[in-house]
C-alpha atoms as a PDB file:
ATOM      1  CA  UNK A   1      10.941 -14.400   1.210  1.00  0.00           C
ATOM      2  CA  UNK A   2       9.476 -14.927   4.692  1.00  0.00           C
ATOM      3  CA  UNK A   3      12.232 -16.314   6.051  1.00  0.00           C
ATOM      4  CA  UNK A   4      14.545 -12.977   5.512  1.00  0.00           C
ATOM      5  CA  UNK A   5      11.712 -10.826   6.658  1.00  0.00           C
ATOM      6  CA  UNK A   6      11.283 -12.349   9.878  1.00  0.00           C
ATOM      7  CA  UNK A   7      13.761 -10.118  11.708  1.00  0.00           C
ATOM      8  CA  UNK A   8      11.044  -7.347  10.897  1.00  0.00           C
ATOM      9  CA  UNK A   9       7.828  -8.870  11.849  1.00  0.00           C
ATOM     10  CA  UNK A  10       6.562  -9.548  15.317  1.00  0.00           C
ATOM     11  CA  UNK A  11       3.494 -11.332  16.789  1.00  0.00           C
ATOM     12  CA  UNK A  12       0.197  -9.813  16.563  1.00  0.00           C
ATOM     13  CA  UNK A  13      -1.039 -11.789  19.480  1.00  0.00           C
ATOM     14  CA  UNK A  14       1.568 -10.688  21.884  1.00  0.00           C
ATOM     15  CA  UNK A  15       2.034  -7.466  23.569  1.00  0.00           C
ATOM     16  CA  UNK A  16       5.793  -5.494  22.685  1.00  0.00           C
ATOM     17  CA  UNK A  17       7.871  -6.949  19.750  1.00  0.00           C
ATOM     18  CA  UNK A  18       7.663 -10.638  20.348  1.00  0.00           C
ATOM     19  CA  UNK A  19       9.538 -12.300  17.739  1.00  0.00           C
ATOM     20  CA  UNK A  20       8.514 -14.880  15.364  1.00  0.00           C
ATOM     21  CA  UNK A  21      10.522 -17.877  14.190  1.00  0.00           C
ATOM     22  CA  UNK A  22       9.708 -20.306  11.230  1.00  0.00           C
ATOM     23  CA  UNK A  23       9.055 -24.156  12.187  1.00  0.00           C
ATOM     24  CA  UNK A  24       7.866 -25.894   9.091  1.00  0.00           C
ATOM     25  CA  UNK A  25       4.736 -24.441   7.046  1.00  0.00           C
ATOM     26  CA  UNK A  26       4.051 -21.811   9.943  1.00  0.00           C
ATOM     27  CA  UNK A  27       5.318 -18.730  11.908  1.00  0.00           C
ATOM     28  CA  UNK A  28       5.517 -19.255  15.961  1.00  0.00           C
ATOM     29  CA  UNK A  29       6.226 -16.481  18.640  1.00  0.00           C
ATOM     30  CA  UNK A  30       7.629 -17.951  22.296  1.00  0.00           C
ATOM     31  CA  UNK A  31       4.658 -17.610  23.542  1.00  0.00           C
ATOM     32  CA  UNK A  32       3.073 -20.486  20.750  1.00  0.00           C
ATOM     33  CA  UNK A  33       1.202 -18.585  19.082  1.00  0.00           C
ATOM     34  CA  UNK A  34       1.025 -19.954  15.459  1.00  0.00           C
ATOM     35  CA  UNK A  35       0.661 -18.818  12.209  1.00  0.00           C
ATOM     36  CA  UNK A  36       0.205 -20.856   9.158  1.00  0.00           C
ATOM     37  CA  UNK A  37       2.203 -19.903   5.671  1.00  0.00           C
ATOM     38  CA  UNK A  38      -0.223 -20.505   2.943  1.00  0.00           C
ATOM     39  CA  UNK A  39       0.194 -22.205  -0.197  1.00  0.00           C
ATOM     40  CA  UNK A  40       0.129 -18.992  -2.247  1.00  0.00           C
ATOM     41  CA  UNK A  41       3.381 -17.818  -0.383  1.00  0.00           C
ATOM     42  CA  UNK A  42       1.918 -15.254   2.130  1.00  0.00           C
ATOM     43  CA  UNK A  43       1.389 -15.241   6.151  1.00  0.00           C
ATOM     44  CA  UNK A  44      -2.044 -13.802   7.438  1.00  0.00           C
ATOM     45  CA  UNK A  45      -0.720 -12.180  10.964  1.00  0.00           C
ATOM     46  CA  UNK A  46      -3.782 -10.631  11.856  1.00  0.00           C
ATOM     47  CA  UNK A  47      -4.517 -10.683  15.853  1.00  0.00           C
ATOM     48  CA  UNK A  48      -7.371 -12.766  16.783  1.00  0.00           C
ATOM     49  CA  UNK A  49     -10.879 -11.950  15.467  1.00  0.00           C
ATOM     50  CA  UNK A  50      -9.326 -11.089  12.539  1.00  0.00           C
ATOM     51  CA  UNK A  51     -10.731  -8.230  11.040  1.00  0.00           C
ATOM     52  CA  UNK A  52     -14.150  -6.329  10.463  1.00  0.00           C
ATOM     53  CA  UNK A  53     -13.988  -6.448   6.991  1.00  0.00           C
ATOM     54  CA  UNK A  54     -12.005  -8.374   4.468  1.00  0.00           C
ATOM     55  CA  UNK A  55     -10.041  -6.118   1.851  1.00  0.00           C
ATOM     56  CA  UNK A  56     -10.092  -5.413  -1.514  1.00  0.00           C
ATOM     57  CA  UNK A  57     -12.774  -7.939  -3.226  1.00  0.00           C
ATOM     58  CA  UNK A  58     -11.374 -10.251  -5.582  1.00  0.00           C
ATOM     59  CA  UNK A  59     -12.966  -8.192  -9.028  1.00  0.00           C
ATOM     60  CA  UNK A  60     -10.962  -5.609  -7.667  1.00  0.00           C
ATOM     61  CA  UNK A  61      -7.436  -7.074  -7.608  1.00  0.00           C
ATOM     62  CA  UNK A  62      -7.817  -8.964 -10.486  1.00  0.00           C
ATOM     63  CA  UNK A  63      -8.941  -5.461 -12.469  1.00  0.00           C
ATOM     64  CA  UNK A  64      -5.959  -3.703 -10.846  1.00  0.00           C
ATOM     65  CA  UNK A  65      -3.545  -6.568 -12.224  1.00  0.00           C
ATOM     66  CA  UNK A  66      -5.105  -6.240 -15.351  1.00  0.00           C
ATOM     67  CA  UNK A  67      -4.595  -2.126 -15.550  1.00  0.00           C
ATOM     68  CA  UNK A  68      -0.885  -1.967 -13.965  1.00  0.00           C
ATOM     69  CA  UNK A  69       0.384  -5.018 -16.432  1.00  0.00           C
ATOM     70  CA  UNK A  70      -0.685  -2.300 -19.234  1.00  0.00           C
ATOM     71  CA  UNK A  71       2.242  -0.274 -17.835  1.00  0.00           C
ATOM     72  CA  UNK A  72      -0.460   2.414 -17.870  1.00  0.00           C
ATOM     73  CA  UNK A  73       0.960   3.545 -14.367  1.00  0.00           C
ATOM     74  CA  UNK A  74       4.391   2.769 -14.949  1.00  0.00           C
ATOM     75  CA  UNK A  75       5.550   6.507 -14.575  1.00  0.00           C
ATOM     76  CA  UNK A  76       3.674   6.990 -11.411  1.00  0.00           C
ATOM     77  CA  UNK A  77       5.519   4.039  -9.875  1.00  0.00           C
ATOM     78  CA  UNK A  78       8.828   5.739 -10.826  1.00  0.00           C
ATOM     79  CA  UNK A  79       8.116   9.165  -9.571  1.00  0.00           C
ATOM     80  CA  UNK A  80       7.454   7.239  -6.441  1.00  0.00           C
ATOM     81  CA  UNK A  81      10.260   4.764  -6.482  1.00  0.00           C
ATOM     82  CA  UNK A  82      12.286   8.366  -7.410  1.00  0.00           C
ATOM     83  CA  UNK A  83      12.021  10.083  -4.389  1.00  0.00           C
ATOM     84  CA  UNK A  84      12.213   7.430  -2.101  1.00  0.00           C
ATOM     85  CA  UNK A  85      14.835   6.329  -3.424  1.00  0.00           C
ATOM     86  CA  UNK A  86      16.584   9.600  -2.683  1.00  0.00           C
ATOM     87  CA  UNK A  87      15.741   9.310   1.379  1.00  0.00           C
ATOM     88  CA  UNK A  88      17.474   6.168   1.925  1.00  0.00           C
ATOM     89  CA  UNK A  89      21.203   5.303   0.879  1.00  0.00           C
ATOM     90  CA  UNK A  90      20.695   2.232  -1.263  1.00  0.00           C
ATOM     91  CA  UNK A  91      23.508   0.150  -0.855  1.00  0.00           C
ATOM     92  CA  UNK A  92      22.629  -0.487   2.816  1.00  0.00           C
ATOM     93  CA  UNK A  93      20.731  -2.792   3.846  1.00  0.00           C
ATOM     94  CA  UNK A  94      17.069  -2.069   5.064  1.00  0.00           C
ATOM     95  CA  UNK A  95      13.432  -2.838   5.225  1.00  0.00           C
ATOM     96  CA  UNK A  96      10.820  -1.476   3.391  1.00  0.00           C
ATOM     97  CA  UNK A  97       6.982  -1.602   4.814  1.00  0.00           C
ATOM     98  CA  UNK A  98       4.215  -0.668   2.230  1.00  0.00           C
ATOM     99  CA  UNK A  99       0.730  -0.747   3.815  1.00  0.00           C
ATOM    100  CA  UNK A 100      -2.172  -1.344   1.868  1.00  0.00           C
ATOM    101  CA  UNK A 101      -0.066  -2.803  -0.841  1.00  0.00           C
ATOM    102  CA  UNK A 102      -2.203  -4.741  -3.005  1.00  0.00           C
ATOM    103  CA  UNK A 103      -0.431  -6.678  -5.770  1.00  0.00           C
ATOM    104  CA  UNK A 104       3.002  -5.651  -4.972  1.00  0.00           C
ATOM    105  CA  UNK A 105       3.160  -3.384  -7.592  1.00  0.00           C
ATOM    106  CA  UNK A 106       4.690  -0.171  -6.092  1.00  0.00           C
ATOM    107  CA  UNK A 107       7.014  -1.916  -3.631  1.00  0.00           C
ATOM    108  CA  UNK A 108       8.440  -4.061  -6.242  1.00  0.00           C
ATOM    109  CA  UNK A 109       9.085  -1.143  -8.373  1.00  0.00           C
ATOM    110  CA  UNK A 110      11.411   0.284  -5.233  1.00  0.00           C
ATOM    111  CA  UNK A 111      12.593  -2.970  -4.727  1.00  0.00           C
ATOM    112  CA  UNK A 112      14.241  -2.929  -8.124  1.00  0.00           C
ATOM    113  CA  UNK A 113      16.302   0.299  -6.922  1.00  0.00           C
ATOM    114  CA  UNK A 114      16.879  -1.103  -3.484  1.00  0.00           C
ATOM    115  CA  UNK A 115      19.406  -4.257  -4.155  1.00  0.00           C
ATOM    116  CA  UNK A 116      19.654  -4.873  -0.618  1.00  0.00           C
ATOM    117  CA  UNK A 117      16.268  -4.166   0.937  1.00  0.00           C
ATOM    118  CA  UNK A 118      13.694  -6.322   2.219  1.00  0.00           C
ATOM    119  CA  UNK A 119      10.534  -5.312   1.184  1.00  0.00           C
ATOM    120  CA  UNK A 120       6.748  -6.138   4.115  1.00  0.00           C
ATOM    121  CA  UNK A 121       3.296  -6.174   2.017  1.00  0.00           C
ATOM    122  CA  UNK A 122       1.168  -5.768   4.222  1.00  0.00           C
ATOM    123  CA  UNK A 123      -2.920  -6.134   3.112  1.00  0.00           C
ATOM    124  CA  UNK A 124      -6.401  -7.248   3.770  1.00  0.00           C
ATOM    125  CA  UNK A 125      -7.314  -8.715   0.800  1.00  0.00           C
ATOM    126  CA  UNK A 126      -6.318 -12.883   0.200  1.00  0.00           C
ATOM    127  CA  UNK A 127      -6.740 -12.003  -3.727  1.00  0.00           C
ATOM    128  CA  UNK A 128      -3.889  -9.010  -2.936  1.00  0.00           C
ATOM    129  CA  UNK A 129      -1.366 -10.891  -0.969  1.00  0.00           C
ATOM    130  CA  UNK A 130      -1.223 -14.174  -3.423  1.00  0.00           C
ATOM    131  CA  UNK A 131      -0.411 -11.723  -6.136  1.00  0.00           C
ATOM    132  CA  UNK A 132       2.244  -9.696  -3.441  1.00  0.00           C
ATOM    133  CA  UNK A 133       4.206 -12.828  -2.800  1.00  0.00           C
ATOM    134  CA  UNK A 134       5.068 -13.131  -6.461  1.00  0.00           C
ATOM    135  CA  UNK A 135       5.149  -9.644  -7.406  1.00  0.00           C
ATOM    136  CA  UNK A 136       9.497  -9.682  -6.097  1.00  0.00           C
ATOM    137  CA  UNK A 137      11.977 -11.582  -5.086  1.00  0.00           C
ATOM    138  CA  UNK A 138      12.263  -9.623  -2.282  1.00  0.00           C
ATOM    139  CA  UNK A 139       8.801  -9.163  -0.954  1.00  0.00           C
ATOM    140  CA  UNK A 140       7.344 -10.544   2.336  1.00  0.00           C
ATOM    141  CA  UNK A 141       3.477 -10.872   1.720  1.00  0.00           C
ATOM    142  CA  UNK A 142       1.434 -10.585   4.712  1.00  0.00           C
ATOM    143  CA  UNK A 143      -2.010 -10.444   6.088  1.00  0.00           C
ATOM    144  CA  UNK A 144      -2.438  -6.880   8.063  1.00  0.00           C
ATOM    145  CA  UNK A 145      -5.174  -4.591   8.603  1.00  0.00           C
ATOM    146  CA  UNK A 146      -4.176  -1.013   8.546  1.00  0.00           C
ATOM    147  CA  UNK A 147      -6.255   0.343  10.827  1.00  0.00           C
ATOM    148  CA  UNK A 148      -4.958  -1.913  13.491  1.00  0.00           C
ATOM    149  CA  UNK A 149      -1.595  -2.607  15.368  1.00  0.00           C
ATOM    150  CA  UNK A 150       0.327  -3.732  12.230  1.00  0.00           C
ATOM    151  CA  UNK A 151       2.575  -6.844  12.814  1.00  0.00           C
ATOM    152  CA  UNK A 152       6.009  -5.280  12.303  1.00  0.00           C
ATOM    153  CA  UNK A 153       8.537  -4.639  15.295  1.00  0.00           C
ATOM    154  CA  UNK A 154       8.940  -1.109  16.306  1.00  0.00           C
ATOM    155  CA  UNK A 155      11.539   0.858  14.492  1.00  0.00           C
ATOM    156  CA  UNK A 156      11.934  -1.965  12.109  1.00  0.00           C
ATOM    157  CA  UNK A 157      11.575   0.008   8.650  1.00  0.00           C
ATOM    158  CA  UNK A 158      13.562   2.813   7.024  1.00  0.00           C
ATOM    159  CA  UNK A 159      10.910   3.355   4.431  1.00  0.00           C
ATOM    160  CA  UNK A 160       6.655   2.997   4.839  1.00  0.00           C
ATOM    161  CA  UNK A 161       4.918   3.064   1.403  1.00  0.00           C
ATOM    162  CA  UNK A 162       1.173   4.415   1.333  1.00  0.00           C
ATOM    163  CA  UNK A 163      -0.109   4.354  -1.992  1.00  0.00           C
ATOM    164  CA  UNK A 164      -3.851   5.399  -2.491  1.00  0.00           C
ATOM    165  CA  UNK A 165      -4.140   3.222   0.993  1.00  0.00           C
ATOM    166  CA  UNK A 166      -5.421   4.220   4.152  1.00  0.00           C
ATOM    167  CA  UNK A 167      -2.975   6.027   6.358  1.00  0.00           C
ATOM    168  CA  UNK A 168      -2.173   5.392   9.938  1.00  0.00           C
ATOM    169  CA  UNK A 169       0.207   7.637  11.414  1.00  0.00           C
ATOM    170  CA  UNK A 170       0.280   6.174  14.752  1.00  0.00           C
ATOM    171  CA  UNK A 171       1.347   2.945  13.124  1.00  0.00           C
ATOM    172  CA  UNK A 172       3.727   3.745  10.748  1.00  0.00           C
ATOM    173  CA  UNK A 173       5.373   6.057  13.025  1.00  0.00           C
ATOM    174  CA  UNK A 174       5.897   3.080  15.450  1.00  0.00           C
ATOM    175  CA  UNK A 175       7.669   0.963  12.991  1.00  0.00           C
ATOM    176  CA  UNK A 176       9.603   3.858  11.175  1.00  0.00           C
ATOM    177  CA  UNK A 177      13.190   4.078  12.888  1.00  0.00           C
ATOM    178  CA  UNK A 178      13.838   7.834  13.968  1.00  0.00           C
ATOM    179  CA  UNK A 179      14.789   9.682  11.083  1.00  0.00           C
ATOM    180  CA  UNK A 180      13.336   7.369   8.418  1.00  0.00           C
ATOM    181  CA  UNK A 181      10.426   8.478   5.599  1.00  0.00           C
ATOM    182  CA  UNK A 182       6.583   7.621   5.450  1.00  0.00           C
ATOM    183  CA  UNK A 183       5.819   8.311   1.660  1.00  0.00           C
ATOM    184  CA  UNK A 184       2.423   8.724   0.699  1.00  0.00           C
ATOM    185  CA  UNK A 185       0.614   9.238  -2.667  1.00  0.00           C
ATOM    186  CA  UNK A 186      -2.605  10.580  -3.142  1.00  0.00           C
ATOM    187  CA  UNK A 187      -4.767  11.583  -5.786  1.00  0.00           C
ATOM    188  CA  UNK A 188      -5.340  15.014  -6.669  1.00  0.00           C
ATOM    189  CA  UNK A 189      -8.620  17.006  -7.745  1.00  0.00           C
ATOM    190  CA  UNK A 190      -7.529  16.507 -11.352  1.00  0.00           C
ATOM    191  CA  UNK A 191      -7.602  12.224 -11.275  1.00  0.00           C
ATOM    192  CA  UNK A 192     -10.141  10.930 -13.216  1.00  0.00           C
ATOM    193  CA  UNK A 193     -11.598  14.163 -14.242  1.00  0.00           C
ATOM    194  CA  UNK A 194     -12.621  13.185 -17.645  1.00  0.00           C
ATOM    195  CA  UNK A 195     -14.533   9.882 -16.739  1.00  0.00           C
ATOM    196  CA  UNK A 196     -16.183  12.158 -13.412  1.00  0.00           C
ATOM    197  CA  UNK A 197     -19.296  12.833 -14.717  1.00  0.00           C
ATOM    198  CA  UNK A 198     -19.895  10.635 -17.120  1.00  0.00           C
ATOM    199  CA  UNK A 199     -19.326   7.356 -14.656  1.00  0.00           C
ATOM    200  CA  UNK A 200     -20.773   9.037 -11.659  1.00  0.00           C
ATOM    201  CA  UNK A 201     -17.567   8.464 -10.142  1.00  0.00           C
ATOM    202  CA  UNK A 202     -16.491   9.303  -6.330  1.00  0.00           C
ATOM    203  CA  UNK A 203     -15.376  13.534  -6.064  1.00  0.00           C
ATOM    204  CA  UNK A 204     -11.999  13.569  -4.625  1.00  0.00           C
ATOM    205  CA  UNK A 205     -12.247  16.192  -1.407  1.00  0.00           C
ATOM    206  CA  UNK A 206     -11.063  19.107  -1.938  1.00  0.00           C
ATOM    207  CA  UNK A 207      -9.492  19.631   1.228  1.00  0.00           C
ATOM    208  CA  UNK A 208      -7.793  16.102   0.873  1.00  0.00           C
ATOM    209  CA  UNK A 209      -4.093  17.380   1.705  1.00  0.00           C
ATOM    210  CA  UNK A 210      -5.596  19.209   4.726  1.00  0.00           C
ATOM    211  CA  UNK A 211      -7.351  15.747   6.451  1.00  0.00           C
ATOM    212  CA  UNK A 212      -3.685  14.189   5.337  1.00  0.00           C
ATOM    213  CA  UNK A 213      -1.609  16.967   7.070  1.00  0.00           C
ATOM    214  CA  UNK A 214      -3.616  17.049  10.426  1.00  0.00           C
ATOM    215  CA  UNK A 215      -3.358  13.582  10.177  1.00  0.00           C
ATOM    216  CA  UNK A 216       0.115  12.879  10.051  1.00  0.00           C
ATOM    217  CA  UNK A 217       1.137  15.957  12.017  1.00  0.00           C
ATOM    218  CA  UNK A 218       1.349  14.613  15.439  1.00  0.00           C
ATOM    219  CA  UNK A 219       3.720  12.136  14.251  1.00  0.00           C
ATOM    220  CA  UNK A 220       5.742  13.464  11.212  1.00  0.00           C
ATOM    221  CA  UNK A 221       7.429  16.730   9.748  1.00  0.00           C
ATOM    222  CA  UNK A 222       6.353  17.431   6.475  1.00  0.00           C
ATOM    223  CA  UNK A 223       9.615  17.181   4.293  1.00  0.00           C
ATOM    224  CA  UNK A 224       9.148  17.437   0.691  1.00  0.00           C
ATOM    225  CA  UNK A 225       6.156  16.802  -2.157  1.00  0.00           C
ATOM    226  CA  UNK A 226       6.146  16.103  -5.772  1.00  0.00           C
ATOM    227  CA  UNK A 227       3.234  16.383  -8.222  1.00  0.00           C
ATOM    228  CA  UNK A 228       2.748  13.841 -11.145  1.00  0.00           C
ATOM    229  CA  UNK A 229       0.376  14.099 -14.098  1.00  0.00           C
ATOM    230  CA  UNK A 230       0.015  11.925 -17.263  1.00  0.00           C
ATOM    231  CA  UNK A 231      -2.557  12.039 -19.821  1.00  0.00           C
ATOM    232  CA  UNK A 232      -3.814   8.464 -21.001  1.00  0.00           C
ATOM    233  CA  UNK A 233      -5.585   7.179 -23.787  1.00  0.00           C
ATOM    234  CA  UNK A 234      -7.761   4.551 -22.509  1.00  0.00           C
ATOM    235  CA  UNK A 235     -10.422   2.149 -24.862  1.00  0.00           C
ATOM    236  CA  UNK A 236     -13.285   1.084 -22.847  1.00  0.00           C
ATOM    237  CA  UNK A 237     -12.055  -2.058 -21.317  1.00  0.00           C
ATOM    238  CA  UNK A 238      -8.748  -0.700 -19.955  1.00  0.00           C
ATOM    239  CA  UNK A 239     -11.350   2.047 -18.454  1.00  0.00           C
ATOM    240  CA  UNK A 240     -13.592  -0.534 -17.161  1.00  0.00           C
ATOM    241  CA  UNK A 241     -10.777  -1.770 -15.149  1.00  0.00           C
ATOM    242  CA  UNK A 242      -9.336   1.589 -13.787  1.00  0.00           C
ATOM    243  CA  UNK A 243     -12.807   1.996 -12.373  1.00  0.00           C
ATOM    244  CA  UNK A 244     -13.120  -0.968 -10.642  1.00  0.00           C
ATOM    245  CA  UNK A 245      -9.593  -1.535  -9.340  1.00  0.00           C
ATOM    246  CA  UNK A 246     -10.396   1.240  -7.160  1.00  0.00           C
ATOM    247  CA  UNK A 247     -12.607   2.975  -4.829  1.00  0.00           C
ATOM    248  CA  UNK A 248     -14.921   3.771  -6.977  1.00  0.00           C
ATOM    249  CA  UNK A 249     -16.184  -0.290  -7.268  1.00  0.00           C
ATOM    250  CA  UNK A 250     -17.339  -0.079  -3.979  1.00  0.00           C
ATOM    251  CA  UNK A 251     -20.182   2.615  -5.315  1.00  0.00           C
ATOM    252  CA  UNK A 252     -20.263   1.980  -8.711  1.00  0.00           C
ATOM    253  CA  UNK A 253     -23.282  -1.167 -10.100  1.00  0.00           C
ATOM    254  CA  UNK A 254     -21.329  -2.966 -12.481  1.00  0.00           C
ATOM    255  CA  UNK A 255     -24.088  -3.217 -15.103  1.00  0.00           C
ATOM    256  CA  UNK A 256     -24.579   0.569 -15.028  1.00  0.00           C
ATOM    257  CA  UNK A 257     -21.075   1.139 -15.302  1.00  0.00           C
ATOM    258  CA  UNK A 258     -20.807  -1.137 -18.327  1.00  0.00           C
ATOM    259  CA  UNK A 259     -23.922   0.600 -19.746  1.00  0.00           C
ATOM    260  CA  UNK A 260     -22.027   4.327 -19.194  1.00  0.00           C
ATOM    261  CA  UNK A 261     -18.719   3.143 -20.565  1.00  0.00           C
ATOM    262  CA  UNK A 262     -20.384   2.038 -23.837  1.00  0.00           C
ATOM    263  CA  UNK A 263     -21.693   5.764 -24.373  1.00  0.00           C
ATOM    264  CA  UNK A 264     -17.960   6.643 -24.475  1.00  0.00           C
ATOM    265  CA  UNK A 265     -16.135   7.406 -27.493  1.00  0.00           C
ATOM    266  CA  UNK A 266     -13.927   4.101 -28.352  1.00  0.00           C
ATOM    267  CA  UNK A 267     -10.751   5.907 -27.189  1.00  0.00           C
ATOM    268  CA  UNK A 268     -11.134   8.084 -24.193  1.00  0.00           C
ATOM    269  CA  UNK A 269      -8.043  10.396 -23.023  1.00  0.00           C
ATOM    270  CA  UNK A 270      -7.997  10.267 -19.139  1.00  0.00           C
ATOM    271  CA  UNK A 271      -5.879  12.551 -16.473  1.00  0.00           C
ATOM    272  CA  UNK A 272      -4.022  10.720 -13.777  1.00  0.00           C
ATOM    273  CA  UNK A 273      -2.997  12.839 -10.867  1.00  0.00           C
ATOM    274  CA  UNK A 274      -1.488  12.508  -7.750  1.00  0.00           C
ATOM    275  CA  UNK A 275       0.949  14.109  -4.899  1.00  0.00           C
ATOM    276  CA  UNK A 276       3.438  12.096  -3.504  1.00  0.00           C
ATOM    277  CA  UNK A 277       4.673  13.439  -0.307  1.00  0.00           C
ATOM    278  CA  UNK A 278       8.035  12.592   2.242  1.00  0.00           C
ATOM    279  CA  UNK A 279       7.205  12.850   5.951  1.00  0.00           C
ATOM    280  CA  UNK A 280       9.855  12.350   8.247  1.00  0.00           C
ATOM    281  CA  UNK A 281       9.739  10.331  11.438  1.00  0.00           C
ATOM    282  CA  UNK A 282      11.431  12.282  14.482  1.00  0.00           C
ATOM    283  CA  UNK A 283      12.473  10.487  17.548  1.00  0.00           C
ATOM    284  CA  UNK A 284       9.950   8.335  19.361  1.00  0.00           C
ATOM    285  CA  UNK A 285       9.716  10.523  22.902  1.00  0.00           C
ATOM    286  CA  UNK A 286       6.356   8.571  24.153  1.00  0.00           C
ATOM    287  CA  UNK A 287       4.851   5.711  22.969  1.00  0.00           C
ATOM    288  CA  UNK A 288       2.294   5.804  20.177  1.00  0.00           C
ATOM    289  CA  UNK A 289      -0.956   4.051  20.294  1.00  0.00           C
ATOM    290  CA  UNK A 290      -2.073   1.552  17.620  1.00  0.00           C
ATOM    291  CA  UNK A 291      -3.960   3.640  15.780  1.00  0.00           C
ATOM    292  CA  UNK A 292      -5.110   7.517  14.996  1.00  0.00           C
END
């Protein structure tokens, strides 16, 4: 799929929108700046130095595959893929630009709704992008990190996907076009309540939508949100990997956390929560840094 993204991408070594161009295994700006396609499918287009730290680890995406092929989260992709859906008109064609994508899993969801859209994963995390590059027909996998300039041409995407990720409104306000919709999902007080305590598991802040708001302000009008709720019943490995596909691995001992889920009852009903919110991008009056 690399080859229909390209019109989107740019290089991360050059300054403005310098364009990329495949020449065999590899992605090359004028310039010659070069960027090997690896055997998994994916690009890494980080700038040089690379990055300070490198994604999601390996336990982690393997545990998140593992918990999304349950379908356990199947109704939280389609509230997203839902009202996304409903910003864009779907028989155009378009890009789509999820950062912090991990597996794929939410952008090939709105992929399935979006015949005619391109679809940019952008992630850290090796282990994330080989699974991204199969996760669609339609999705571009490629090596990003989010909290620097991201390798996409300005006012490239109609849609930027931020699911549980970390959010750069600087960024994703550069490669939104004017007009089109940053949607971002994050988890409410109410996620994970029941395995809280018991797993010693990460609070979630309550003033969460406040830090997203003042965020996002300076770059976006707040258009619409949507709350979503299930109620799941979980046995102890399918909890085992909800923990650990998250944030809460990077905290959490994995023998102690084995040792806690085993004083759980065998089937253990857990609350999923999140917002999903639509920010609009106005028109691009000054130029926006590369990050906030």
């Amino acid at each position: 799929m690399i080859d229909e993204a390209l019109g989107y991408l740019r290089c991360p070594q050059c300054a403005g929108d310098q364009a990329l161009t495949r020449q065999a295994k590899a992605l090359k700006c004028g310039v010659g700046h070069s960027f090997d396609i690896a055997r998994a499918g994916y690009v890494n287009l980080l700038p040089s130095g690379g990055s300070r730290n490198s994604g999601d680890t390996n336990e982690m995406i393997t545990a998140r595959k593992t918990f999304l092929g349950t379908g356990h989260f199947a109704g939280l992709a389609t509230a997203v893929a839902d009202l996304a859906c409903a910003q864009v008109p779907g028989t155009d064609m378009g890009c789509v630009v999820d950062i912090g994508a991990g597996t794929g899993y939410y952008l090939g969801a709105m992929l399935d709704r979006l015949p005619s859209y391109t679809g940019i994963a952008l992630d850290l995390s090796k282990s994330a992008l080989r699974l991204a590059a199969r996760a669609h027909r339609r999705i571009c996998a490629v090596g990003a990190d989010a909290w620097r300039a991201l390798p996409v041409r300005s006012s490239a995407a109609d849609l930027v996907l931020n699911v549980f990720a970390p959010r750069a409104g600087a960024e994703s306000h550069r490669i939104l076009r004017p007009g089109g919709r940053l949607i971002v999902v994050t988890p409410a007080p109410s996620h994970l309540l029941e395995l809280a305590d018991p797993l010693a598991l990460i609070g979630i802040d309550s003033r969460k939508e406040d830090r997203l708001a003042s965020k996002l302000a300076p770059y976006f009008s707040s258009a619409t949100t949507r709350d979503y709720s299930a109620r799941l019943s979980l046995d102890h490995d399918s909890v085992a990997a909800l923990v650990t596909m998250g944030p809460n691995s990077w905290h959490t001992d994995s023998g102690a956390l084995a040792a806690s889920i085993g004083k759980l009852p065998d089937q253990v009903t857990v609350t999923i929560a999140a917002r999903i919110s639509v920010w609009i991008s106005p028109a691009k009056a000054t130029a926006s840094g590369p990050q906030d």
